[in-house]
C-alpha atoms as a PDB file:
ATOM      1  CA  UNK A   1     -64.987  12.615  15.680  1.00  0.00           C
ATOM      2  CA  UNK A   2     -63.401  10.047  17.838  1.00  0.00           C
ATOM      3  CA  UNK A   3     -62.771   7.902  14.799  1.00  0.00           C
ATOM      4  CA  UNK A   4     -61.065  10.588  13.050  1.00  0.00           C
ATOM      5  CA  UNK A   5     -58.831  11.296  16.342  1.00  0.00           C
ATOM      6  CA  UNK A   6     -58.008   7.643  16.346  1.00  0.00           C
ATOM      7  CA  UNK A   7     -57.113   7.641  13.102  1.00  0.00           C
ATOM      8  CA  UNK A   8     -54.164  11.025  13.214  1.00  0.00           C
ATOM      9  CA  UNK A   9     -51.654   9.046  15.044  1.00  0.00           C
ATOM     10  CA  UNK A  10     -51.239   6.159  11.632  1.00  0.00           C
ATOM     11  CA  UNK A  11     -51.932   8.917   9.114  1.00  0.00           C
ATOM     12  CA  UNK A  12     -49.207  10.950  10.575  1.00  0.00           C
ATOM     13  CA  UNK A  13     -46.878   8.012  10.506  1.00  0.00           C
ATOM     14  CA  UNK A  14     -47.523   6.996   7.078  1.00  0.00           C
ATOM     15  CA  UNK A  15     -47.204  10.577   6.320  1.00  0.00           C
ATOM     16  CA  UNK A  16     -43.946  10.644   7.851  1.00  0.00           C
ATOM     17  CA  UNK A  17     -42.430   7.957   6.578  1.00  0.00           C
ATOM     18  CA  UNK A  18     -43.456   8.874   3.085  1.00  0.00           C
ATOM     19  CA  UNK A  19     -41.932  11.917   3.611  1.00  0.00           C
ATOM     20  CA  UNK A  20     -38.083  10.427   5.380  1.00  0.00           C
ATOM     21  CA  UNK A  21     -38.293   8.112   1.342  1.00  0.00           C
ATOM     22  CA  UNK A  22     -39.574  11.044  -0.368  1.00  0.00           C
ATOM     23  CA  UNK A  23     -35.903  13.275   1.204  1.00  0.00           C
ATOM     24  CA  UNK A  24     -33.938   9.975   0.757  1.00  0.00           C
ATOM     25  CA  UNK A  25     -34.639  10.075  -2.868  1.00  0.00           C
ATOM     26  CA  UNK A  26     -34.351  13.459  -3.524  1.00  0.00           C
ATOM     27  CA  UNK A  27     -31.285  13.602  -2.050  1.00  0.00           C
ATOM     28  CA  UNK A  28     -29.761   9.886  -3.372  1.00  0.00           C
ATOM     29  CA  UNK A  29     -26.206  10.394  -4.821  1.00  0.00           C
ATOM     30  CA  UNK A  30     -25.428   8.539  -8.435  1.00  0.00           C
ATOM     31  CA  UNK A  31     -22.301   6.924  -8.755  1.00  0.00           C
ATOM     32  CA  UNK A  32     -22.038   8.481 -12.248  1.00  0.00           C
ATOM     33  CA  UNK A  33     -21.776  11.947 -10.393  1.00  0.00           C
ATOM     34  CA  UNK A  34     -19.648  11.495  -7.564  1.00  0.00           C
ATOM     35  CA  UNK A  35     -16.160  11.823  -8.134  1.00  0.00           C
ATOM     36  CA  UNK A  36     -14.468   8.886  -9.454  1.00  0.00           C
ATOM     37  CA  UNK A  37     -12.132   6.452  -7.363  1.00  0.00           C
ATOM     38  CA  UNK A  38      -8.669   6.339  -9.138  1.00  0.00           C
ATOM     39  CA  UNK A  39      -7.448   2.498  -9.132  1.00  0.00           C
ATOM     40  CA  UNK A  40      -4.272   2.538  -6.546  1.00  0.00           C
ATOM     41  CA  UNK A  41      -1.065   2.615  -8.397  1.00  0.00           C
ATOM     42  CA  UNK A  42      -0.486  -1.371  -7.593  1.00  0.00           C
ATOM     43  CA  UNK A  43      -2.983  -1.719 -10.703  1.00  0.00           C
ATOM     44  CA  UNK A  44      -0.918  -0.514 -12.837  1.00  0.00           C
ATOM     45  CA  UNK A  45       2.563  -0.560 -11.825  1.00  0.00           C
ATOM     46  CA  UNK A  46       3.909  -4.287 -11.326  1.00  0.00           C
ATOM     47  CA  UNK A  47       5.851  -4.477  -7.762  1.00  0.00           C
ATOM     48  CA  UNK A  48       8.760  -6.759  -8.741  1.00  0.00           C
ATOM     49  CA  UNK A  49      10.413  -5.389  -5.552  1.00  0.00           C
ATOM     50  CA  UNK A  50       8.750  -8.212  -3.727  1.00  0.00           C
ATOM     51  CA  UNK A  51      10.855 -10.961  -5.183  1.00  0.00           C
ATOM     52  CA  UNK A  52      13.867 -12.380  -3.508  1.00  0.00           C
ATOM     53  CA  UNK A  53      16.506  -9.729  -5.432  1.00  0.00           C
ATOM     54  CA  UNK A  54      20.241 -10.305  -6.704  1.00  0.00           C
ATOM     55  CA  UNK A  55      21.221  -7.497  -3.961  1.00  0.00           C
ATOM     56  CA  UNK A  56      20.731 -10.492  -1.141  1.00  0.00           C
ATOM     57  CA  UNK A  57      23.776 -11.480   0.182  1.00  0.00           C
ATOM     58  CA  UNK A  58      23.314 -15.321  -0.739  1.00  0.00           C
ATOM     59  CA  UNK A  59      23.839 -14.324  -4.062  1.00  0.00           C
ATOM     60  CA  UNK A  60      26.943 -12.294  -3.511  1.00  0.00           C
ATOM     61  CA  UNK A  61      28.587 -15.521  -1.144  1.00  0.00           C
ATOM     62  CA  UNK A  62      27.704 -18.491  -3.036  1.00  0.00           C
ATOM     63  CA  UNK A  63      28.752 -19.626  -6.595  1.00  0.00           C
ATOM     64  CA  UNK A  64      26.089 -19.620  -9.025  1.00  0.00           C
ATOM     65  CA  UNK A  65      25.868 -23.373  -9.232  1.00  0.00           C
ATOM     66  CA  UNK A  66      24.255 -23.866  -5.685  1.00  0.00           C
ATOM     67  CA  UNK A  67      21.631 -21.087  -6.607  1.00  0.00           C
ATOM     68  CA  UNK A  68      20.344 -22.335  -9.975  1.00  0.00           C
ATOM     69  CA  UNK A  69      17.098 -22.805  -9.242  1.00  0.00           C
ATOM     70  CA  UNK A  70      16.677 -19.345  -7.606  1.00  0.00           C
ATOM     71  CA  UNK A  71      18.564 -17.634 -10.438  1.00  0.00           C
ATOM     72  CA  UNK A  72      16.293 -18.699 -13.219  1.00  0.00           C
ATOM     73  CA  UNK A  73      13.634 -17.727 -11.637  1.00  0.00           C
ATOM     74  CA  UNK A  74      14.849 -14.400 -10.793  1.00  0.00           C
ATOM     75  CA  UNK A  75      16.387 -13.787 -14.511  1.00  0.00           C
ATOM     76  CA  UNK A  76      13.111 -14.509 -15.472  1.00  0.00           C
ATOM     77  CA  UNK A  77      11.348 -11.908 -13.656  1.00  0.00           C
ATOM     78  CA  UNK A  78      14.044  -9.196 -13.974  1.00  0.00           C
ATOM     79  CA  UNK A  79      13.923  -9.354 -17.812  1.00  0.00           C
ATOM     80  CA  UNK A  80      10.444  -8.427 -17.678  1.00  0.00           C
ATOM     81  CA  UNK A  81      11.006  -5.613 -14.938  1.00  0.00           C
ATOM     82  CA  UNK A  82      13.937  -4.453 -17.247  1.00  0.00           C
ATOM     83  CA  UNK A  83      11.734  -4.371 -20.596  1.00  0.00           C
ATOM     84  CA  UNK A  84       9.209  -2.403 -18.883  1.00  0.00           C
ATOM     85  CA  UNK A  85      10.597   0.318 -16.950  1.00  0.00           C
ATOM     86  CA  UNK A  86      11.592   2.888 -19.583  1.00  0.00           C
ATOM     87  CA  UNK A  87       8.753   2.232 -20.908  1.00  0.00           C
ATOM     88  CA  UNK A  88       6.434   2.949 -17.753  1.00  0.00           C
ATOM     89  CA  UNK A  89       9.117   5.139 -16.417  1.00  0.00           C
ATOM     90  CA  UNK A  90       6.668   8.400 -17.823  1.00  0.00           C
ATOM     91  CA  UNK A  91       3.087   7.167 -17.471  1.00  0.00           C
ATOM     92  CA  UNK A  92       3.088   5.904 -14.538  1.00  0.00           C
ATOM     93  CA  UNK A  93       5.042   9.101 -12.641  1.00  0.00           C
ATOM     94  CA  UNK A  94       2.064  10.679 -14.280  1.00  0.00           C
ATOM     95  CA  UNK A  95      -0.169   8.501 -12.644  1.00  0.00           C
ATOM     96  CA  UNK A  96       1.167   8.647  -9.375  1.00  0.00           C
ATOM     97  CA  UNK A  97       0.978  12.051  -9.006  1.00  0.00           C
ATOM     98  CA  UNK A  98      -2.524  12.418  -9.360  1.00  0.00           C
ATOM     99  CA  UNK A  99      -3.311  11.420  -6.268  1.00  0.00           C
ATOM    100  CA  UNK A 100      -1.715  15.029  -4.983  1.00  0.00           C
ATOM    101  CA  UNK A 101      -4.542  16.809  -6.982  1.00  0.00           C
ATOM    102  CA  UNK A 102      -8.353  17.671  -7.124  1.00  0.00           C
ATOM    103  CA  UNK A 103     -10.315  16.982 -10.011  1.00  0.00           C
ATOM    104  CA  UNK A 104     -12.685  19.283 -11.781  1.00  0.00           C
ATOM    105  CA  UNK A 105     -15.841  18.351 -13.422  1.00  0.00           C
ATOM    106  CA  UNK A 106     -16.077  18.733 -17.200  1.00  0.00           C
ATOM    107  CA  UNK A 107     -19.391  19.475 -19.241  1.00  0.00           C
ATOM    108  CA  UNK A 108     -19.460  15.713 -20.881  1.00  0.00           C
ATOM    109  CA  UNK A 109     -19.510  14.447 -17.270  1.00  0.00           C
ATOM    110  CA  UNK A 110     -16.319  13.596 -16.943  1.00  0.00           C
ATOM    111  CA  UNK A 111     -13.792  14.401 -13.921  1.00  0.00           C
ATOM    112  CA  UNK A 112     -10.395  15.936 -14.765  1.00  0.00           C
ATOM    113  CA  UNK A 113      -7.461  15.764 -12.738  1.00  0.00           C
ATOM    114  CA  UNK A 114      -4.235  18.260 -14.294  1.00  0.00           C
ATOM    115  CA  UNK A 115      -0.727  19.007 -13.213  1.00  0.00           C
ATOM    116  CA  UNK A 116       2.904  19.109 -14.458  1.00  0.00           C
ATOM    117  CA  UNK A 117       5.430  16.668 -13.329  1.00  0.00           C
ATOM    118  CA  UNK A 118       9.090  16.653 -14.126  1.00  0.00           C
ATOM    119  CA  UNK A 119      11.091  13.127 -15.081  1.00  0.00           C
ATOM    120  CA  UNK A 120      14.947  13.036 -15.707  1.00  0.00           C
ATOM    121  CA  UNK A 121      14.876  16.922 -15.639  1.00  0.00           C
ATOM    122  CA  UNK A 122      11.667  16.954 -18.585  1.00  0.00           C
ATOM    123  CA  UNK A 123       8.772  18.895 -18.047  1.00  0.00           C
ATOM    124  CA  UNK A 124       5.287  17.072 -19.003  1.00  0.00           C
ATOM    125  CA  UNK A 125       1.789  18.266 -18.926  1.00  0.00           C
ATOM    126  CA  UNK A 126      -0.382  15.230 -17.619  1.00  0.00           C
ATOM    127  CA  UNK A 127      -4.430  15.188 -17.786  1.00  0.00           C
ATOM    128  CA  UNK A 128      -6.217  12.668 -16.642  1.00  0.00           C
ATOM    129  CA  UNK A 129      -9.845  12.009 -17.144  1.00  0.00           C
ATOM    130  CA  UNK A 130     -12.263   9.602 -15.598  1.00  0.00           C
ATOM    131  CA  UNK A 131     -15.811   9.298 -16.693  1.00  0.00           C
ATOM    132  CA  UNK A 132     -18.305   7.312 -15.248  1.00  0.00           C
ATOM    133  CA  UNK A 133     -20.359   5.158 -16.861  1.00  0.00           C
ATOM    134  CA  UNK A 134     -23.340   2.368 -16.153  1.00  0.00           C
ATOM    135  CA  UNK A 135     -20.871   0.103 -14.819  1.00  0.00           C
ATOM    136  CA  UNK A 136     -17.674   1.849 -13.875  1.00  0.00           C
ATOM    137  CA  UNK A 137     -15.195   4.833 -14.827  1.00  0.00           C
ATOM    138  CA  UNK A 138     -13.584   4.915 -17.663  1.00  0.00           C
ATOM    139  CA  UNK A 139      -9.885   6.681 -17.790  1.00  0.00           C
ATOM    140  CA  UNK A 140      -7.904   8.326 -20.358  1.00  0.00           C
ATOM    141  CA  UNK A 141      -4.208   9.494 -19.369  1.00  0.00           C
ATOM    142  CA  UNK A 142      -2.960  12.427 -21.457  1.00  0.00           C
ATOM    143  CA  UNK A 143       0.726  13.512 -21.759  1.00  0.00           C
ATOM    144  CA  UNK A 144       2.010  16.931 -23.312  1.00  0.00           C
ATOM    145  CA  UNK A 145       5.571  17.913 -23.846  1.00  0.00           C
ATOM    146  CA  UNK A 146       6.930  21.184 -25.018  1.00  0.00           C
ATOM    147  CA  UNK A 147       7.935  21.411 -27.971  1.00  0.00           C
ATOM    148  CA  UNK A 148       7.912  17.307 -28.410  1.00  0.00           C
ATOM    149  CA  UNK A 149       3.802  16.546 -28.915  1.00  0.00           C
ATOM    150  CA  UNK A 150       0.360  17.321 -27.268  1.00  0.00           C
ATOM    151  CA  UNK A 151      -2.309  15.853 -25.131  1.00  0.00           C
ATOM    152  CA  UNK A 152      -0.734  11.767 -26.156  1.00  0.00           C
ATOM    153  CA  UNK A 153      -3.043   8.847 -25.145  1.00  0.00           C
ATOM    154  CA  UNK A 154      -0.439   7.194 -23.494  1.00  0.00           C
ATOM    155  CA  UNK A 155      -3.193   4.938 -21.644  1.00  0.00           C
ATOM    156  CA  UNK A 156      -6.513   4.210 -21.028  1.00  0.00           C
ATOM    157  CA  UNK A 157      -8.632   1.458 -19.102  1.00  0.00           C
ATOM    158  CA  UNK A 158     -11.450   0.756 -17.024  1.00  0.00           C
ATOM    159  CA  UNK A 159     -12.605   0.406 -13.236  1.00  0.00           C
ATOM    160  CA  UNK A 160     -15.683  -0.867 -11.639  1.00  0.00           C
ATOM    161  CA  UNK A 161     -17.064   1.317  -9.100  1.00  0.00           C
ATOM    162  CA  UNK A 162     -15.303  -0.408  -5.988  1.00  0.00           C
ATOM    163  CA  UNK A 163     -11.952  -0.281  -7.943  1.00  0.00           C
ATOM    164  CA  UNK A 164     -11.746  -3.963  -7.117  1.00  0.00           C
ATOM    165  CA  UNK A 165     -11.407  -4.765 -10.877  1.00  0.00           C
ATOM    166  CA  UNK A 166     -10.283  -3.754 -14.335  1.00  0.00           C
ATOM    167  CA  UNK A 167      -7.977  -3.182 -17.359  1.00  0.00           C
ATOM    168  CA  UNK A 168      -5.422  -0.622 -18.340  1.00  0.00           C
ATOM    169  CA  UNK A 169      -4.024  -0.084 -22.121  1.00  0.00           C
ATOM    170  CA  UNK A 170      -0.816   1.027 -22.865  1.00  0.00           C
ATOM    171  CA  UNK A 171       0.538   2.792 -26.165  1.00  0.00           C
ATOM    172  CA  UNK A 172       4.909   2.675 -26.271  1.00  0.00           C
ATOM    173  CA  UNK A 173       5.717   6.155 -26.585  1.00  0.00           C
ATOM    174  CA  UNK A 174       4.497   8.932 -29.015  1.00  0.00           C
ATOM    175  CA  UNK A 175       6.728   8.194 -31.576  1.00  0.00           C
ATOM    176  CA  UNK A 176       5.083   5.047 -31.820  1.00  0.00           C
ATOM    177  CA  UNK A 177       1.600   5.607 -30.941  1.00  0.00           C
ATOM    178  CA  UNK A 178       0.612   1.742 -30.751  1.00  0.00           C
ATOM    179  CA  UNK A 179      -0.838  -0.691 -27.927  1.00  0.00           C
ATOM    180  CA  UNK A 180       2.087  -2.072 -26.443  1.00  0.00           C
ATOM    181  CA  UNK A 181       0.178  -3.645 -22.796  1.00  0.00           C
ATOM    182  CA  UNK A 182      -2.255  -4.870 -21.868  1.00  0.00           C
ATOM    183  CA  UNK A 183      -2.779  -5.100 -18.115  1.00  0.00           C
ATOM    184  CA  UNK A 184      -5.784  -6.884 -16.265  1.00  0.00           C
ATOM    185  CA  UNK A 185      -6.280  -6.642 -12.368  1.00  0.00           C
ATOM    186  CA  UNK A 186      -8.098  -7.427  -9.396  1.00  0.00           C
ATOM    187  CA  UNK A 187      -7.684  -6.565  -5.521  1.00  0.00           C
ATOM    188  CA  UNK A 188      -9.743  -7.949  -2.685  1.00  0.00           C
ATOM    189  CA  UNK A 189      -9.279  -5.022  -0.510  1.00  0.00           C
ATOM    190  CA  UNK A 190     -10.723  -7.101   2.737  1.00  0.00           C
ATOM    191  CA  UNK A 191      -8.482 -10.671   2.593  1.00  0.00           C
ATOM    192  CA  UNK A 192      -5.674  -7.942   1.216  1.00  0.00           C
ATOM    193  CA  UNK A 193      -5.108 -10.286  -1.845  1.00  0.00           C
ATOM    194  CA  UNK A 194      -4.254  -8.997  -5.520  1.00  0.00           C
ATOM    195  CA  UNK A 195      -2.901  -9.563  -8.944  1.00  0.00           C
ATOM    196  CA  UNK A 196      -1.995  -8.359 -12.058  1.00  0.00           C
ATOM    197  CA  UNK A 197      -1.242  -9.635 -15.884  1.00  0.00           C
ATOM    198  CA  UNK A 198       0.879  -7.670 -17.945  1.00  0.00           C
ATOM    199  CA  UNK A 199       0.026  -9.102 -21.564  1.00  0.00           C
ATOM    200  CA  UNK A 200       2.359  -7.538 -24.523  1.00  0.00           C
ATOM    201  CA  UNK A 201       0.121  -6.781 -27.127  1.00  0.00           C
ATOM    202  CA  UNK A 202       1.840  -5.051 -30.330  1.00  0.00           C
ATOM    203  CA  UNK A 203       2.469  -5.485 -33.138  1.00  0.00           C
ATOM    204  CA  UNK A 204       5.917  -4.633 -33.564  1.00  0.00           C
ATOM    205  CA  UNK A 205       6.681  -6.844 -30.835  1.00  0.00           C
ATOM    206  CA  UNK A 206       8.674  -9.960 -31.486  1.00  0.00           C
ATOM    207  CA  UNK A 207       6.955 -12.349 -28.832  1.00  0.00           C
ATOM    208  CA  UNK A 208       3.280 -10.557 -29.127  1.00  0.00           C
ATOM    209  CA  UNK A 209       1.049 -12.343 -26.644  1.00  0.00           C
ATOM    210  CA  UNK A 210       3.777 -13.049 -24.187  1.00  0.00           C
ATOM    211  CA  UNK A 211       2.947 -12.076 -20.559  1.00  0.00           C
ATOM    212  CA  UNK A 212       3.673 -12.178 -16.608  1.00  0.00           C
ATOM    213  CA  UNK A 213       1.217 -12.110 -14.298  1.00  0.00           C
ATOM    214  CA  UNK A 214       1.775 -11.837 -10.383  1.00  0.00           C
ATOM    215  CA  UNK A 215       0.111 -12.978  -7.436  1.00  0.00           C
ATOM    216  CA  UNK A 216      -0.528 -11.455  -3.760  1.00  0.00           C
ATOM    217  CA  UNK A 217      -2.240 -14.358  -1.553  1.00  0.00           C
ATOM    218  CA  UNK A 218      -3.285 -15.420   1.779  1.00  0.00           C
ATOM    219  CA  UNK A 219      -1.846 -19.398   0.878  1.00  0.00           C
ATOM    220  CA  UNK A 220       0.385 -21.051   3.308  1.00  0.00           C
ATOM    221  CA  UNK A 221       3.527 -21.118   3.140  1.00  0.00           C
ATOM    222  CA  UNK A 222       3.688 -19.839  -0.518  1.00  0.00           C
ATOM    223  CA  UNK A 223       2.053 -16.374  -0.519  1.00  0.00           C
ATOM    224  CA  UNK A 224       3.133 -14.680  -3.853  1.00  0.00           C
ATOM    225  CA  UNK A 225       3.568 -15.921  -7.173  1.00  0.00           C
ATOM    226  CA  UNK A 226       4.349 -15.645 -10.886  1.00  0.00           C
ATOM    227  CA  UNK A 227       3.256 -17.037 -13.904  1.00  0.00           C
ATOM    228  CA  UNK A 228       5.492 -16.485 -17.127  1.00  0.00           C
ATOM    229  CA  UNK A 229       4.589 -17.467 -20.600  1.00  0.00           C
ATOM    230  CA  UNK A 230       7.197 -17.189 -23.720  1.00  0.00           C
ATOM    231  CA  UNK A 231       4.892 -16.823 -26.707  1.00  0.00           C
ATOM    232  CA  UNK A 232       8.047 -17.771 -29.161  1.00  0.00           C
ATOM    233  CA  UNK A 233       8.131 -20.981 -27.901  1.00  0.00           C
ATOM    234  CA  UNK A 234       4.722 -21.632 -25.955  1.00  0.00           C
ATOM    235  CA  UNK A 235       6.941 -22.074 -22.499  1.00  0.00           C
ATOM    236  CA  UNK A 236       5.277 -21.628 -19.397  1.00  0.00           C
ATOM    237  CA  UNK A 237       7.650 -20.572 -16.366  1.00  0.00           C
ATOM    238  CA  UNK A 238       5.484 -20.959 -12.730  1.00  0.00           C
ATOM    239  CA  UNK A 239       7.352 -19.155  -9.742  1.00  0.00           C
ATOM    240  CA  UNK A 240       6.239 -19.545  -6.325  1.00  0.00           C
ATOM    241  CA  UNK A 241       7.823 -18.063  -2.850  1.00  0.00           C
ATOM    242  CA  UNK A 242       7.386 -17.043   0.389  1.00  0.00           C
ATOM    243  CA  UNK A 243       7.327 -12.892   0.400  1.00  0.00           C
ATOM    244  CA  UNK A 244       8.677 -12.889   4.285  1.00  0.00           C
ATOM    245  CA  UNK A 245      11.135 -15.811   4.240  1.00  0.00           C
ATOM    246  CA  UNK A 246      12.616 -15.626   0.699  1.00  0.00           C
ATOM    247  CA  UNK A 247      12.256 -19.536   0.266  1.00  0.00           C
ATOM    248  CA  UNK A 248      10.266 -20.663  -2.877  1.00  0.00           C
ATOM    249  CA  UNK A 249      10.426 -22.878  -6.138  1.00  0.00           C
ATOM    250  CA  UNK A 250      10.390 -23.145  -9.766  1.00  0.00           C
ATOM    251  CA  UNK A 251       8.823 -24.950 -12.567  1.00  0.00           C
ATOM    252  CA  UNK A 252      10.280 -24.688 -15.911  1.00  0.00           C
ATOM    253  CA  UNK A 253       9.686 -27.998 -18.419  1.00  0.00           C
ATOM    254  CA  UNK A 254      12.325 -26.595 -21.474  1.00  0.00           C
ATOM    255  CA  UNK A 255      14.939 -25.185 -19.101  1.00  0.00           C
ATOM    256  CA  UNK A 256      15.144 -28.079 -16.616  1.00  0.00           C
ATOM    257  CA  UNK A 257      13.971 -30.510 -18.872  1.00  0.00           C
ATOM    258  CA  UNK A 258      11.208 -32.118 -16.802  1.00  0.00           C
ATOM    259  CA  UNK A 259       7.611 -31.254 -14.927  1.00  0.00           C
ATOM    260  CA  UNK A 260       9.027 -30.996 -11.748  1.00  0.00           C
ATOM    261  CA  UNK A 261       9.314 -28.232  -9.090  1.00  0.00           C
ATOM    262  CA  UNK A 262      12.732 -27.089  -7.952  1.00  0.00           C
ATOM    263  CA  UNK A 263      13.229 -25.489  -4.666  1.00  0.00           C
ATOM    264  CA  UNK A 264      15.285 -23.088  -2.989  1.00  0.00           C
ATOM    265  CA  UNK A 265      15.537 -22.297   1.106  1.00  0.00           C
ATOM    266  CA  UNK A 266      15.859 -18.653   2.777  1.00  0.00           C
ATOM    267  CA  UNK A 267      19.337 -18.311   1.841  1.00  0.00           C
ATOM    268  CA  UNK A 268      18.255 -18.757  -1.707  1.00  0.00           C
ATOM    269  CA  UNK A 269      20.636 -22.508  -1.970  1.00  0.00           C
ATOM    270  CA  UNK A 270      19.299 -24.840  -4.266  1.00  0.00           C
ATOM    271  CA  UNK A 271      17.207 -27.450  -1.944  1.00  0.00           C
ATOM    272  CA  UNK A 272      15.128 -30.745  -2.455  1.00  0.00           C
ATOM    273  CA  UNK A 273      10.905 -29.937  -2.654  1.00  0.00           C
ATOM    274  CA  UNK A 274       8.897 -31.035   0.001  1.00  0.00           C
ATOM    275  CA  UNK A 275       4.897 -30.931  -0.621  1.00  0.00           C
END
């Protein structure tokens, strides 16, 4: 009898413990049916804000010879934020505002977030669905407007579970229903570092294959950066500054004709590189 007595005190904690694992997995949550993390709009929407702009009044007091090297750079990136804004101007609104909403579970497993929006005074219908799968969620943006065309795929792409990583593709427009961009990202949410390639991808596309991608780093003194490539000539443009003080540099081999890196200081002057 003693034995036995002895004995309650490791049988009940066995039992117990079996019992705290037995809850634990009864009551584990899968990923694949917990509500899906949208990717923050960064992943999507390129911030070409963050370059040293025309606006800055360097620019607007010195003649365009003493800012060369600041000037091609910034044509550079402008023409890209130019041939991209009407065509994110819709999809991306769309995007953004589903943040403001709740999603609703659908049979196939699948979360849906819709809402109306309104851009330039044009009513759209927006549904957005995220599914999770084995490794991540995959998302579908849908665009309706009255009397124009229904439920679009205007984009789709791919997150891992952390949103740390993944892809979006973009159609134009509905009148040309083809994949236009291709977009590839990453985010280390802890060092606060990120970037993002926009690749175009169509075929009706002149320079097909021709893409920007940006930089966010932690690197001293240069903390952002892009790389450009021209596809219709195989030209590689490398852009480098300092997001806080404006200074940077420049690396073009056709348009200066050589390897080298050419500088500019916080004003934005043309200056000699120092490593």
């Amino acid at each position: 009898m003693m034995r036995f007595i002895k004995f309650l005190p490791i049988f009940f904690v066995i039992t117990t413990i079996g019992f705290i694992v037995s809850c634990e997995d009864e009551n584990s949550t899968n990923p694949e049916d917990q509500v899906p993390t949208i990717p923050p709009q960064s992943t999507l929407i390129m911030d070409f804000s963050e370059f040293p702009d025309t606006n800055s009044t360097a620019f607007s007091e010195n003649p365009s010879v003493t800012n060369r090297n600041w000037i091609w750079a910034a044509g550079n990136v402008k023409y890209w934020n130019s041939l991209l804004t009407v065509t994110l101007t819709v999809p991306a609104l769309a995007f953004a505002e589903a943040f403001n909403h709740q999603p609703v579970q659908q049979a196939d497993g699948s979360w849906l977030w819709q809402y109306s929006i309104s851009v330039v005074n044009e009513n759209y219908n927006a549904k957005l669905f995220g599914k999770p799968v084995t490794e991540g969620v995959e998302w579908k943006m849908l665009l309706s407007k009255e009397e124009s065309y229904t439920d679009f795929e205007w984009f789709t792409g791919f997150s891992n579970f952390g949103a740390t990583e993944g892809t979006w593709t973009l159609n134009k427009e509905p009148g040309m229903p083809l994949p236009f961009l291709s977009i590839e990202w990453n985010r280390n949410i802890q060092e606060e570092t990120a970037d993002i390639k926009y690749t175009l991808i169509s075929q009706s596309i002149l320079h097909d294959g021709s893409y920007i991608f940006y930089g966010k780093t932690n690197e001293v003194p240069l903390n952002r950066f892009y790389r450009i490539l021209k596809a219709e000539n195989n030209n590689s443009i490398d852009i480098m500054w300092n997001y806080e003080s404006s200074f940077g540099r420049v690396k073009d081999s056709v348009y200066f004709e050589d390897g080298n890196w050419h500088c500019w200081d916080e004003r934005l002057d043309d200056t000699d590189c120092t490593e």
